[in-house]
PDB file of N, CA and C in Angstrom:
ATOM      1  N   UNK A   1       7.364   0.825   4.862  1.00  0.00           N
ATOM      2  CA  UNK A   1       7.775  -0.440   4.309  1.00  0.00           C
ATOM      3  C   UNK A   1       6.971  -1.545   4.997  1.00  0.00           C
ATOM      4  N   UNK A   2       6.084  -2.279   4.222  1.00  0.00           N
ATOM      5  CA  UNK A   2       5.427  -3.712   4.886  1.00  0.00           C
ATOM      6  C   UNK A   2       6.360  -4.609   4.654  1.00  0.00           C
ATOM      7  N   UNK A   3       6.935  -5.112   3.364  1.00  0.00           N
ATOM      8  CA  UNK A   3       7.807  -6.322   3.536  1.00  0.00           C
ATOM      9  C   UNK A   3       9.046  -5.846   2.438  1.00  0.00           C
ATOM     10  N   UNK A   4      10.787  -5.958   3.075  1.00  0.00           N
ATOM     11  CA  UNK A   4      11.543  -5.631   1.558  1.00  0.00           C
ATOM     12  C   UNK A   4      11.933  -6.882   1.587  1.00  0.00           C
ATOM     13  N   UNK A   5      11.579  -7.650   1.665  1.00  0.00           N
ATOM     14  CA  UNK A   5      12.700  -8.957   1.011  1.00  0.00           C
ATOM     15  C   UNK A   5      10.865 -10.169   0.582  1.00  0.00           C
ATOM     16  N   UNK A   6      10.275  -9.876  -0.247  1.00  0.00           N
ATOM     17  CA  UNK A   6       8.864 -10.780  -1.133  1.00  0.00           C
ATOM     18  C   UNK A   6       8.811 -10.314  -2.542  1.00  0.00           C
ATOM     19  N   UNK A   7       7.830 -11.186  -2.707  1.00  0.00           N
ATOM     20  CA  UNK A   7       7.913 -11.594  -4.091  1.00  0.00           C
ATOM     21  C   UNK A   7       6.591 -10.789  -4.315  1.00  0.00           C
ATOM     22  N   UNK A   8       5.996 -11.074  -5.689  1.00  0.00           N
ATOM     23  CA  UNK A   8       5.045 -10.351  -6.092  1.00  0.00           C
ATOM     24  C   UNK A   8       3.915 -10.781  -5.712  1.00  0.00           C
ATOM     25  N   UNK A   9       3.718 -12.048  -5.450  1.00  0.00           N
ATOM     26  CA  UNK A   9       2.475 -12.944  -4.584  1.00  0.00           C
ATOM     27  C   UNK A   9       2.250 -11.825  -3.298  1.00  0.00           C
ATOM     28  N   UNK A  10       3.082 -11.861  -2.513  1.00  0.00           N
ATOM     29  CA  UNK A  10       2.838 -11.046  -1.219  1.00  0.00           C
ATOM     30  C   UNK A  10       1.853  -9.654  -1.750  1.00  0.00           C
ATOM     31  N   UNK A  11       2.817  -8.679  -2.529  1.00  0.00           N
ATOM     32  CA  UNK A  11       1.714  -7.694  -3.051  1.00  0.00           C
ATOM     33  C   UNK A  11       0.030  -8.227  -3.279  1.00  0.00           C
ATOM     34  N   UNK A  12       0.055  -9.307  -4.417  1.00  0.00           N
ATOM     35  CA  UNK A  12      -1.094  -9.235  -4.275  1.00  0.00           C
ATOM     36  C   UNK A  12      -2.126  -9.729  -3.717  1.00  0.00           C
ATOM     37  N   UNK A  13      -1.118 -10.716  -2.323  1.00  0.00           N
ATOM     38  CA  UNK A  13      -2.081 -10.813  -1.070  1.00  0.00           C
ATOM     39  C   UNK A  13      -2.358  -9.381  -0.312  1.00  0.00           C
ATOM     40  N   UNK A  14      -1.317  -8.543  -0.225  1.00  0.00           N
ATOM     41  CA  UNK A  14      -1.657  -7.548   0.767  1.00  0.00           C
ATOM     42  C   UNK A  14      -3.119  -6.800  -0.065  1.00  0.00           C
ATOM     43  N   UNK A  15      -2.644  -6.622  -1.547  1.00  0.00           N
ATOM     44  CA  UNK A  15      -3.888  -5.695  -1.958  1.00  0.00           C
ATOM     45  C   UNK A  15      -5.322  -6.052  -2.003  1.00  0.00           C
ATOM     46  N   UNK A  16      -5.578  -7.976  -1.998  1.00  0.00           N
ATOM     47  CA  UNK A  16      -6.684  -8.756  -1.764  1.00  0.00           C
ATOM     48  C   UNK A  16      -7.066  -8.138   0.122  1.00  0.00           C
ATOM     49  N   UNK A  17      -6.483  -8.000   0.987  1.00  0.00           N
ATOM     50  CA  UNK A  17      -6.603  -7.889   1.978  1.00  0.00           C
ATOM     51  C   UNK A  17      -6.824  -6.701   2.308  1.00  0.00           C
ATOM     52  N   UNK A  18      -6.559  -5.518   1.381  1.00  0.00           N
ATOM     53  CA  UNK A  18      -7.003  -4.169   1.498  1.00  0.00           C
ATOM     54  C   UNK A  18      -8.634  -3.951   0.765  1.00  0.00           C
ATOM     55  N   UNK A  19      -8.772  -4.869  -0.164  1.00  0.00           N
ATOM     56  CA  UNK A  19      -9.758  -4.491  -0.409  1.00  0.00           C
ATOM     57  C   UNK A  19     -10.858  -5.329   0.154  1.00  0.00           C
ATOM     58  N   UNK A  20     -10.554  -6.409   0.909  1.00  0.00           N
ATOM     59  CA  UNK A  20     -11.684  -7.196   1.503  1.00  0.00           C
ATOM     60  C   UNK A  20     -11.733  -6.874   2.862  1.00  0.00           C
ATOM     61  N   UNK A  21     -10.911  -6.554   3.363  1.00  0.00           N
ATOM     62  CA  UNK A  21     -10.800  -5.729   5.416  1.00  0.00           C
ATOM     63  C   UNK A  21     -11.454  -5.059   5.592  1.00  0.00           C
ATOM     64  N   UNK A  22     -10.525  -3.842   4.359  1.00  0.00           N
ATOM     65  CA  UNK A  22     -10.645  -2.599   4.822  1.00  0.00           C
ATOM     66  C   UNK A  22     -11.663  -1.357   3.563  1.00  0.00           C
ATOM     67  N   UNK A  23     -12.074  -2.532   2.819  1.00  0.00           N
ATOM     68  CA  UNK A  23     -13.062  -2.340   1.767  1.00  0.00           C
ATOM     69  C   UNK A  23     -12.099  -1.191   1.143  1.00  0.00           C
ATOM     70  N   UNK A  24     -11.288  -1.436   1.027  1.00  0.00           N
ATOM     71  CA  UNK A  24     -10.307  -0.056   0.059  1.00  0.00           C
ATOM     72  C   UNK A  24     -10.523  -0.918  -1.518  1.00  0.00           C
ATOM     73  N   UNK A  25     -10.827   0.273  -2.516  1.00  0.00           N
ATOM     74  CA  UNK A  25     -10.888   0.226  -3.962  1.00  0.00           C
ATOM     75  C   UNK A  25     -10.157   1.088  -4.507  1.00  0.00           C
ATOM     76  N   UNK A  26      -8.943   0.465  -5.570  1.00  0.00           N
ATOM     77  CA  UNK A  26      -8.338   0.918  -6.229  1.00  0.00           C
ATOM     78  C   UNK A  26      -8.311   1.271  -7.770  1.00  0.00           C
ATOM     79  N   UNK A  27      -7.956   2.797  -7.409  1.00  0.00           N
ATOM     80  CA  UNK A  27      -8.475   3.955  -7.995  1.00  0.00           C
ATOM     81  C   UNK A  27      -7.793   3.928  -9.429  1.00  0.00           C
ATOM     82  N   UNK A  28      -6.300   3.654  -9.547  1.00  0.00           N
ATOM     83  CA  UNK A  28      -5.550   3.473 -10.434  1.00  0.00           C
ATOM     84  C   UNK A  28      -4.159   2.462 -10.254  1.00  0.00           C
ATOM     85  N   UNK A  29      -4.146   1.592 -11.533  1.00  0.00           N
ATOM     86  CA  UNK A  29      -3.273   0.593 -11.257  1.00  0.00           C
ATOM     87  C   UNK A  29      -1.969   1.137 -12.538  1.00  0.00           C
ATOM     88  N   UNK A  30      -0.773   0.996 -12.252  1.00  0.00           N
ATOM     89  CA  UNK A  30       0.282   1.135 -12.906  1.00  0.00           C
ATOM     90  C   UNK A  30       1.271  -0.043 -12.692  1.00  0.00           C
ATOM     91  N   UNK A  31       1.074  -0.878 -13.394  1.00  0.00           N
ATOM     92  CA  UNK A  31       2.297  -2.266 -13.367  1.00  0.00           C
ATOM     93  C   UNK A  31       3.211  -2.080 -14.892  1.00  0.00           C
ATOM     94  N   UNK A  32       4.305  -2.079 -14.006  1.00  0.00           N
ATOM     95  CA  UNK A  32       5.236  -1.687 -14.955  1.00  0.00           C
ATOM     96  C   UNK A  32       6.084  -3.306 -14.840  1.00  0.00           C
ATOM     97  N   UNK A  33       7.061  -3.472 -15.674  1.00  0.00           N
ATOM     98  CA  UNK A  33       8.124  -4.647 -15.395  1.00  0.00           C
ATOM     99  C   UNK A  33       8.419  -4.817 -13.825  1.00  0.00           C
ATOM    100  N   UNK A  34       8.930  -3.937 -13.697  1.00  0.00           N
ATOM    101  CA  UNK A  34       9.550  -4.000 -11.816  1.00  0.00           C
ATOM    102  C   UNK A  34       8.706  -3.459 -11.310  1.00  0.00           C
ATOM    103  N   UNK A  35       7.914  -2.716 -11.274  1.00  0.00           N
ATOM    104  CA  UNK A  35       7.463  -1.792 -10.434  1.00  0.00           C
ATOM    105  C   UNK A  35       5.721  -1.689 -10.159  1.00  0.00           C
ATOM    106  N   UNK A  36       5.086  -2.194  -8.917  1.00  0.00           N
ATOM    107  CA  UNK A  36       3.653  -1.592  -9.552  1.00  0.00           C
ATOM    108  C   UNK A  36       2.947  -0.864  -8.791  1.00  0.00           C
ATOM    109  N   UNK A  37       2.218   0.270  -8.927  1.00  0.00           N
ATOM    110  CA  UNK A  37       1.823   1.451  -7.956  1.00  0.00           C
ATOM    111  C   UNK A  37       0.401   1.391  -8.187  1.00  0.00           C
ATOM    112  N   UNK A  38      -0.168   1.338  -6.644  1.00  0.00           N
ATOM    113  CA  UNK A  38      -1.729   1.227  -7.290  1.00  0.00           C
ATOM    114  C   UNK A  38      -2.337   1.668  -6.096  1.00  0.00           C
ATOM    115  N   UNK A  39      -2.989   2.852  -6.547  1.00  0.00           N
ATOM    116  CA  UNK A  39      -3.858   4.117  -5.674  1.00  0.00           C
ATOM    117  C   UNK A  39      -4.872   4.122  -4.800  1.00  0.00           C
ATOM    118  N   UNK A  40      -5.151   4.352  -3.833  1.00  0.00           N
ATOM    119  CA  UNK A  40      -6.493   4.095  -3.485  1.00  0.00           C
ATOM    120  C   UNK A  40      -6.808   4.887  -2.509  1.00  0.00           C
ATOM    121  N   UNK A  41      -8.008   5.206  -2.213  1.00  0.00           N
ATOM    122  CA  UNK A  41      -8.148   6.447  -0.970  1.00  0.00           C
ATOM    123  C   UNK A  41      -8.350   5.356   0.519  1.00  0.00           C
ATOM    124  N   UNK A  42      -8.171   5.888   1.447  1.00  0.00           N
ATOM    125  CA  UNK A  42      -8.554   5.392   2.913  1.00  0.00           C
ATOM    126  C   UNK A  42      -8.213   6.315   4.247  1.00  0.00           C
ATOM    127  N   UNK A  43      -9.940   6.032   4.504  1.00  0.00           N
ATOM    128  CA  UNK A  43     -10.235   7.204   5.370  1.00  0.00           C
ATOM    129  C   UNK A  43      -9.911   9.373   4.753  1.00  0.00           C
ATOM    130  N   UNK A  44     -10.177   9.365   3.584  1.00  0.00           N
ATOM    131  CA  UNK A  44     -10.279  10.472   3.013  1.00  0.00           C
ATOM    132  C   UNK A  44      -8.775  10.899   2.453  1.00  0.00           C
ATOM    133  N   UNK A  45      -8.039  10.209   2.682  1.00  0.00           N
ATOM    134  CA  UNK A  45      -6.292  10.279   2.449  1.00  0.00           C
ATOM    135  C   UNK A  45      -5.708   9.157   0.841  1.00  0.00           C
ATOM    136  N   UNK A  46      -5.158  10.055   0.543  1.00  0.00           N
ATOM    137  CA  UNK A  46      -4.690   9.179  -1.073  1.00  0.00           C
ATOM    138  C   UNK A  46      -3.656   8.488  -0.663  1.00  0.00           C
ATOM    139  N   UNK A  47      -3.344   7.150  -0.974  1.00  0.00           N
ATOM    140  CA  UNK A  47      -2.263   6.580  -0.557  1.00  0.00           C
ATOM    141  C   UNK A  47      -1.835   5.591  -2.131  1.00  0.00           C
ATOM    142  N   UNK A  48      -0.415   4.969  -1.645  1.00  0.00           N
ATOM    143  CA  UNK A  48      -0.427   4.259  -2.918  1.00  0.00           C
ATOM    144  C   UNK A  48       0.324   2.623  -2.129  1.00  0.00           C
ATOM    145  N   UNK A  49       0.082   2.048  -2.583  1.00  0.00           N
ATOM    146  CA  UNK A  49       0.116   0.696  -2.138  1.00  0.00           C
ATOM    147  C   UNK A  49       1.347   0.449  -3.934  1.00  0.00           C
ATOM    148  N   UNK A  50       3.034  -0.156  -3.378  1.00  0.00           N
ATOM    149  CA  UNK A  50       3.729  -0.233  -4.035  1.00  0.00           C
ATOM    150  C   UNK A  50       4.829  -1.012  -4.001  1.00  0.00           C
ATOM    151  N   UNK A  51       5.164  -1.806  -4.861  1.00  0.00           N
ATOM    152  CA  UNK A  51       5.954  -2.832  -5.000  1.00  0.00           C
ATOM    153  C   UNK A  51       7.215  -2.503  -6.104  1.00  0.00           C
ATOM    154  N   UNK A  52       7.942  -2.886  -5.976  1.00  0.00           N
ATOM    155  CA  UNK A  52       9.471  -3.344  -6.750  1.00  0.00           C
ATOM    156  C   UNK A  52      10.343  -4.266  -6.032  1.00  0.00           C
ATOM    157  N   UNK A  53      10.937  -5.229  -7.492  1.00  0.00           N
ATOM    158  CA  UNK A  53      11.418  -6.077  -7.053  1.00  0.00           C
ATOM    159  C   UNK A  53      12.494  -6.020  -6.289  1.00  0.00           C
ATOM    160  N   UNK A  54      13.025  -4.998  -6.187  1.00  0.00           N
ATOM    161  CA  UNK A  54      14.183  -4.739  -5.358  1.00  0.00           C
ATOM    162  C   UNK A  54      14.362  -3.749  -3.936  1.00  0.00           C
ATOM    163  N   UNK A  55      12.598  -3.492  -3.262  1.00  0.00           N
ATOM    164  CA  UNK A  55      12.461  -2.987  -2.516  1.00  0.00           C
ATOM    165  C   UNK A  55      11.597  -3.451  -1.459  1.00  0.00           C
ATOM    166  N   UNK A  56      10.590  -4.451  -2.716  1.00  0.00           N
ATOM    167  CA  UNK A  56       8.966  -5.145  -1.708  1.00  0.00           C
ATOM    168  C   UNK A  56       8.449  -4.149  -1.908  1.00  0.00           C
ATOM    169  N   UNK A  57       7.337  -4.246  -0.668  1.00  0.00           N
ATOM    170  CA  UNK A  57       5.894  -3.787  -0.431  1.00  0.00           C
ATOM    171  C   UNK A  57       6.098  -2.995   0.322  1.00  0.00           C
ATOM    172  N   UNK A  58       5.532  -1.174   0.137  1.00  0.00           N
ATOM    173  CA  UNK A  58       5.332  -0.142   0.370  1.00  0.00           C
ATOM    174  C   UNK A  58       4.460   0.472   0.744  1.00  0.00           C
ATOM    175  N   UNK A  59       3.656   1.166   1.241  1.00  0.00           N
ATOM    176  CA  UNK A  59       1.999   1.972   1.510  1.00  0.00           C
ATOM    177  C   UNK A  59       3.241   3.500   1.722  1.00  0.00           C
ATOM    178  N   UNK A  60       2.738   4.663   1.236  1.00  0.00           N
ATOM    179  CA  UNK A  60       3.187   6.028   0.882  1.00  0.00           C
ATOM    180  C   UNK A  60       2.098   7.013   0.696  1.00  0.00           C
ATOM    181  N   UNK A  61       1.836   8.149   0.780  1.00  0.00           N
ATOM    182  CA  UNK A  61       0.906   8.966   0.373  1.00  0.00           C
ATOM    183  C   UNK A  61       1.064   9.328  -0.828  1.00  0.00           C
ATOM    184  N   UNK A  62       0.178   9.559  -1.789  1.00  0.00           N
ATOM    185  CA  UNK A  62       0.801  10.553  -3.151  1.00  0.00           C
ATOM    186  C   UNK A  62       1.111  11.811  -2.655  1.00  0.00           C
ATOM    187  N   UNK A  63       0.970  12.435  -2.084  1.00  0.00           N
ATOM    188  CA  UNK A  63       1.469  13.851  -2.364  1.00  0.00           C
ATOM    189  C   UNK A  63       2.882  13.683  -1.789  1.00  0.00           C
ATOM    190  N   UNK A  64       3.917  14.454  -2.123  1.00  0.00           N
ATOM    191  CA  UNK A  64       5.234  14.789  -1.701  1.00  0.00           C
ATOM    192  C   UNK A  64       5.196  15.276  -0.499  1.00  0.00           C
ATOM    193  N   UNK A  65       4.336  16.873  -0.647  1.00  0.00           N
ATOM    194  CA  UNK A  65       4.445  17.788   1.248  1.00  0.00           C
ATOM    195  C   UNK A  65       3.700  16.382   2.174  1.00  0.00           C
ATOM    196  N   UNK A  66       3.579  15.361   2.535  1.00  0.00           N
ATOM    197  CA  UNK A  66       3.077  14.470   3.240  1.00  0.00           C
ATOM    198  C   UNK A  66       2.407  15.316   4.814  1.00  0.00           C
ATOM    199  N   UNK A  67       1.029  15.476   5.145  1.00  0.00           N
ATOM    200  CA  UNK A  67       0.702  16.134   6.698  1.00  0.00           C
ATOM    201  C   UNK A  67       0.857  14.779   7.226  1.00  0.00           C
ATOM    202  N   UNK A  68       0.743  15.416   8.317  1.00  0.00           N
ATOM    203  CA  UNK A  68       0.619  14.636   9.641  1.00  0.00           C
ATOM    204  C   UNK A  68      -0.497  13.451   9.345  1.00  0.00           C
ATOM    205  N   UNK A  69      -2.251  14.181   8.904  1.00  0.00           N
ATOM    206  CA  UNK A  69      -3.020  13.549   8.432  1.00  0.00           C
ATOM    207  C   UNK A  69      -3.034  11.944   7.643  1.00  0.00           C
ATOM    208  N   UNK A  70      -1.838  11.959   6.537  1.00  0.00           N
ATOM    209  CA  UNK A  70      -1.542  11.694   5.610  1.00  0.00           C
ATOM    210  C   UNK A  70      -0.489  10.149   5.979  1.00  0.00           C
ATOM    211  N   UNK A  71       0.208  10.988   7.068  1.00  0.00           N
ATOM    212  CA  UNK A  71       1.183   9.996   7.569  1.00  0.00           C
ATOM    213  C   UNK A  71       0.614   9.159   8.118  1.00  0.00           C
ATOM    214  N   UNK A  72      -0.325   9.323   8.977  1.00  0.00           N
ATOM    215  CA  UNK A  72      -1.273   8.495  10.377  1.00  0.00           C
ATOM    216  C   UNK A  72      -2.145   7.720   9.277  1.00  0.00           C
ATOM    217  N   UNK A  73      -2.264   8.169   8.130  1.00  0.00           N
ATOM    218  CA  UNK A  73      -3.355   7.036   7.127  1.00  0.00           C
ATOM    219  C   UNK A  73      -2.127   5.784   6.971  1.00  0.00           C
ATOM    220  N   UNK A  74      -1.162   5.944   6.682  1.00  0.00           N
ATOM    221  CA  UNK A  74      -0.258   5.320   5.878  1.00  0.00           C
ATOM    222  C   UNK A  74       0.310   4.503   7.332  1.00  0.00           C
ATOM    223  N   UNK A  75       0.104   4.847   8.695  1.00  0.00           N
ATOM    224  CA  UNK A  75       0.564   4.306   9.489  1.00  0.00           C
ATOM    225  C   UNK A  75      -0.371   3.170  10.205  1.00  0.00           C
ATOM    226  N   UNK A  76      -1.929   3.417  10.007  1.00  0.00           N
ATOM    227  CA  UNK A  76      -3.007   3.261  10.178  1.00  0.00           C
ATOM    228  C   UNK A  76      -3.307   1.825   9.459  1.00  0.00           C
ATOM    229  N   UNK A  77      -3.087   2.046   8.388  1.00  0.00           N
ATOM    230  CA  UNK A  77      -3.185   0.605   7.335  1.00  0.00           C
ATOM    231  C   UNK A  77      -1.677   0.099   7.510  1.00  0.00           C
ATOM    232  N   UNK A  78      -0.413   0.358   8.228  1.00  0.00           N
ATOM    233  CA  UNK A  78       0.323  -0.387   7.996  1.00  0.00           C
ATOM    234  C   UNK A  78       0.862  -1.458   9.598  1.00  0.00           C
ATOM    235  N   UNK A  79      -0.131  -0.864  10.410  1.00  0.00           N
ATOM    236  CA  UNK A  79      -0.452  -1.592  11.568  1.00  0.00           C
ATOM    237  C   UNK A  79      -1.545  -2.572  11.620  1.00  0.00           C
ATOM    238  N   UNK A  80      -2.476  -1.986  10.240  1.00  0.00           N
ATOM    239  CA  UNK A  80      -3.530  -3.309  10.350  1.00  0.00           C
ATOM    240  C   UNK A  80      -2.907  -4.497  10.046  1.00  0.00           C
ATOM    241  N   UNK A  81      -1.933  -4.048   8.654  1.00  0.00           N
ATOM    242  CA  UNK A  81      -1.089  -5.036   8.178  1.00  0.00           C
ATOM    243  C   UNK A  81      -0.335  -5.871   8.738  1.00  0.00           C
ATOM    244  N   UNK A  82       0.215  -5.212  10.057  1.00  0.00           N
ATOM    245  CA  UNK A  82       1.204  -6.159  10.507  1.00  0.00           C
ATOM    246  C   UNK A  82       0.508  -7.193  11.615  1.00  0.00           C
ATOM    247  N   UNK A  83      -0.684  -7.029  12.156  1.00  0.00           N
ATOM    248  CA  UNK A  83      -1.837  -7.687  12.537  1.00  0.00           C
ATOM    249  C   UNK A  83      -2.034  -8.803  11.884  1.00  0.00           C
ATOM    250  N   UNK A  84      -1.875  -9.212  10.824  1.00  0.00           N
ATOM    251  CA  UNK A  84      -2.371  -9.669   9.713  1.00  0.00           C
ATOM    252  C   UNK A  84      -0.925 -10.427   9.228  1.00  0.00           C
ATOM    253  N   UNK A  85       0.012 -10.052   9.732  1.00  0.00           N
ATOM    254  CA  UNK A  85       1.470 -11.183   9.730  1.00  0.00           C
ATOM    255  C   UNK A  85       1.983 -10.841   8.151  1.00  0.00           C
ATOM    256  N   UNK A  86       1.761 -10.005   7.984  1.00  0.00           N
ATOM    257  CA  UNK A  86       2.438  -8.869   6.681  1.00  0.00           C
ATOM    258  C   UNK A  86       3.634  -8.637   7.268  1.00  0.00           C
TER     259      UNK A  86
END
């Protein structure tokens, strides 16, 4: 969890800031009404960068079995983030 209590602005500061930092490009975007999930690899690991209005801003791996690998990506970008006053 980066932020549960923002608005949709925040998302798409964090995702401006993923892709200008940390040069992350996203792979696939899904914006739904509430919800928007949008993919991107970093450091060889699939992650998804994700918002709803009733949860905020998320970073998660896609796969379900989550490794260790997988976790440390998702922990990795969510320490840059908080650097960054996310």
């Amino acid at each position: 969890m980066i932020d549960d209590n923002c608005g949709i602005s925040k998302f798409y500061a964090i995702a401006n800031t993923l892709s200008k930092d940390l040069k992350v490009k996203f792979l696939n975007q899904i914006d739904d009404a509430e919800t928007l999930d949008w993919d991107f690899q970093y450091r060889g690991q699939f992650l998804t960068l994700h918002y709803n209005i009733f949860n905020g801003v998320s970073i998660y791996p896609q796969q379900q079995k989550s490794s260790s690998v997988n976790n440390n990506a998702v922990m990795e970008v969510a320490h840059f983030l908080e650097h960054r006053v996310y």
